[in-house]
Structures are given as structure tokens and as C-alpha cells.
Protein backbone atom coordinates (compact mmCIF):
# COMPACT_ATOMS: atom_id res chain seq x y z
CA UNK A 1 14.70 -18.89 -19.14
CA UNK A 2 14.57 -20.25 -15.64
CA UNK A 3 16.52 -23.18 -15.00
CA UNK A 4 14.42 -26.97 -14.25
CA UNK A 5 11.09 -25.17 -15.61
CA UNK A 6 10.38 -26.34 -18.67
CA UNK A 7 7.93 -28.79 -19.04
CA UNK A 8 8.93 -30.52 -22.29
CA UNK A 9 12.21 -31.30 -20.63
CA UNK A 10 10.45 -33.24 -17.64
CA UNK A 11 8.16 -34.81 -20.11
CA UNK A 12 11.84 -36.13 -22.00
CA UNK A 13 13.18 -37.25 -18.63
CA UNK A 14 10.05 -39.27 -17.34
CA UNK A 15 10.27 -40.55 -21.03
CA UNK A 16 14.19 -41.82 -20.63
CA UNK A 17 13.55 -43.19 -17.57
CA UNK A 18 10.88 -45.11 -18.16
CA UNK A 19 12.37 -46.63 -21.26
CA UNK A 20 15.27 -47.56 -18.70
CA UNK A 21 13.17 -48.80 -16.43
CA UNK A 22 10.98 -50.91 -18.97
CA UNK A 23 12.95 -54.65 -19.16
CA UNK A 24 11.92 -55.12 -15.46
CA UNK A 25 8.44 -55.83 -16.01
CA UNK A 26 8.14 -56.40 -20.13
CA UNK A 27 9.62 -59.79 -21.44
CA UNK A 28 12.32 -59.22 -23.55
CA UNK A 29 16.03 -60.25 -24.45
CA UNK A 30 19.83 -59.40 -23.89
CA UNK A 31 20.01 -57.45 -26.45
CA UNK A 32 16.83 -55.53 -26.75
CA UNK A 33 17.45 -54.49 -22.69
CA UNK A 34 20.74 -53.22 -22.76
CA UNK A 35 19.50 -51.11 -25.74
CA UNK A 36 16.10 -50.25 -23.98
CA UNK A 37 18.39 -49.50 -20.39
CA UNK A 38 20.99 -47.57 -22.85
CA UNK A 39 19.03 -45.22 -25.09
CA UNK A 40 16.53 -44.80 -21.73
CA UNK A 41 19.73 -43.71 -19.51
CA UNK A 42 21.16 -41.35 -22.24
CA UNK A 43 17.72 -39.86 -22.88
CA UNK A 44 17.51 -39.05 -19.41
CA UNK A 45 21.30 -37.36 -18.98
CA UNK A 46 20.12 -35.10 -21.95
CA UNK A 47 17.08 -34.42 -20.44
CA UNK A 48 18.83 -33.29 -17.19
CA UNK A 49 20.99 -31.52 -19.28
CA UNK A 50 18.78 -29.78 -20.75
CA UNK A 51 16.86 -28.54 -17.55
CA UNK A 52 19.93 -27.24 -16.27
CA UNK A 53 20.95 -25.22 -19.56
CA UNK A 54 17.69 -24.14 -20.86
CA UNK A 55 19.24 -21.45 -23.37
CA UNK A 56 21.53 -24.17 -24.90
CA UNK A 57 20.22 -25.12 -28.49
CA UNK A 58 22.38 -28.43 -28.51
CA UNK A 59 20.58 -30.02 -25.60
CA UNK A 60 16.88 -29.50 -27.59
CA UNK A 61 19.34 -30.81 -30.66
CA UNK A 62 20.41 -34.08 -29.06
CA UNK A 63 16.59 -34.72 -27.47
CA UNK A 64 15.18 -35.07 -30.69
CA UNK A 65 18.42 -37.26 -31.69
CA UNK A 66 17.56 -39.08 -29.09
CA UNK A 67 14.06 -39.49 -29.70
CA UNK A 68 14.12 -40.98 -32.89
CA UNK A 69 17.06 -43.31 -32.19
CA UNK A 70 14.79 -44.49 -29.27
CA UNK A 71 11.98 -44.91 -32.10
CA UNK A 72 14.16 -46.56 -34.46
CA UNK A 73 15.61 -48.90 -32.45
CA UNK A 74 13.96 -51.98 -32.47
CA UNK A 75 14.49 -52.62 -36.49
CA UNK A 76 17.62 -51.76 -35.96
CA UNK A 77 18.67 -54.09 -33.03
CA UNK A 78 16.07 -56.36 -33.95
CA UNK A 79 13.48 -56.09 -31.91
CA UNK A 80 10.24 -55.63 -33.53
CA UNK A 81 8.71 -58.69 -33.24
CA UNK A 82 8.95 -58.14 -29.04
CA UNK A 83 5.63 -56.57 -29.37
CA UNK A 84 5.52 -54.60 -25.48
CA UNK A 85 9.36 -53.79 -25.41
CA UNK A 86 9.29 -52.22 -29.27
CA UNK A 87 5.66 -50.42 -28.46
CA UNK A 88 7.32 -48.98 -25.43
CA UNK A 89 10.66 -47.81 -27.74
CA UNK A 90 8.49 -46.22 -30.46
CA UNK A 91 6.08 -44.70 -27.93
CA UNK A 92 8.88 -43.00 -25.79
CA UNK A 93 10.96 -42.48 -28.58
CA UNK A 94 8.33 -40.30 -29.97
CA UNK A 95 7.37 -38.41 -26.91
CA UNK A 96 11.13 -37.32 -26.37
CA UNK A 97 11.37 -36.51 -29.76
CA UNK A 98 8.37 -34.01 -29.77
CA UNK A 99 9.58 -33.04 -26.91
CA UNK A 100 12.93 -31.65 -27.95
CA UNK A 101 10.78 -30.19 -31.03
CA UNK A 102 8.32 -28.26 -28.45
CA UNK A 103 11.51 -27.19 -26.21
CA UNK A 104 13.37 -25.25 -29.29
CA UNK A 105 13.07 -21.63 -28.93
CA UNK A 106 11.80 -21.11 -31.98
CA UNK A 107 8.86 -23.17 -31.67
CA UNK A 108 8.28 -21.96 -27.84
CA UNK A 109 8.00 -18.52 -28.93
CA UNK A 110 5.61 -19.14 -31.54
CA UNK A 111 4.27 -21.22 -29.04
CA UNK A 112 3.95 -18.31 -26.31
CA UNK A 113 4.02 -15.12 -28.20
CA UNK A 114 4.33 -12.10 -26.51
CA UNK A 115 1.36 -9.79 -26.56
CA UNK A 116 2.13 -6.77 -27.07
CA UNK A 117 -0.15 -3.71 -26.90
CA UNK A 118 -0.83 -1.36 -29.98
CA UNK A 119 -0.35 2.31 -29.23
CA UNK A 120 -1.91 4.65 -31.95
């Protein structure tokens, strides 16, 4: 696997940074930003990570990990009820958590199977 190729990975890194970047323009609260500019910046390092060390396991691992702590964090930093800040965790939370599904080499080889010809 080539290094910075894999598209699931860049899809996971626009996804972090955009969740970091998303208390400039949505109206939100101490507490829900620093999470929001936290869980956004992490999700991005992995993501990073991850493009640089396509073969390791651990980096598809902590995407997903990532993903649904992005998802889940408005109930649990009480957030919810900020309607644009909470769409935006779910909605990137679940993108970067597909997206560490889709990068696992498990699923990319069923994904791209190799065709292989039949000799009789």
C-alpha cells in the first residue's frame, strides 16, 4: 500500500478538520467548542497517521474510535439541544467512522478483489 493514497483516510481528515474548524461560524458554547476543536484535532492526527502508515491496523482501529466518540459526543458533553454544532458532530462523526470501517484491509479487499484468471 502506497503511502497518502487512500481515499478513506482523506475523507477522515477533511472530516476532523472540519469538525475543528466548525465553532467559528456555528453558535455554540465553551464547552461544546473545545470538545468540537478537540475530537476534530485528534481525528485529524489519526487521519494523518493513518496516511502515512497505511499497513498499520491500529490507525483504521482508532478512526472508527474516533468516529463514534465524535458521534456521541454531544449527549455526552451536553450538547444536543445546539441543533448545528451536534448535527455537525453526528454527521462527521459518522463519516470518520465509516471511514476507518472502509480503510480496514479486510473490507478493502473485499472491496477490490483481485481478479484472477482461470486456467483449465
Amino acid at each position: 500500500m502506497k503511502k497518502w493514497t487512500r481515499w478513506q483516510d482523506w475523507v477522515a481528515l477533511a472530516a476532523g478538520v472540519y469538525a475543528l474548524l466548525s465553532p467559528i461560524w456555528t453558535n455554540t458554547e465553551t464547552r461544546a467548542t473545545w470538545t468540537m476543536v478537540v475530537l476534530g484535532a485528534a481525528v485529524a492526527v489519526v487521519a494523518l497517521w493513518s496516511l502515512a502508515m497505511p499497513g498499520d491496523q491500529i490507525a483504521d482501529y482508532a478512526l472508527i474510535l474516533m468516529g463514534v466518540l465524535l458521534f456521541i459526543s454531544p449527549w455526552v458533553m451536553d450538547f444536543a439541544t445546539r441543533d448545528n454544532l451536534a448535527m455537525t458532530a453526528w454527521i462527521t462523526g459518522a463519516i470518520t467512522a465509516v471511514a476507518g470501517v472502509l480503510a480496514m484491509p479486510q473490507i478493502e479487499k473485499r472491496m477490490h478483489p483481485h481478479h484472477r484468471t482461470i486456467t483449465h
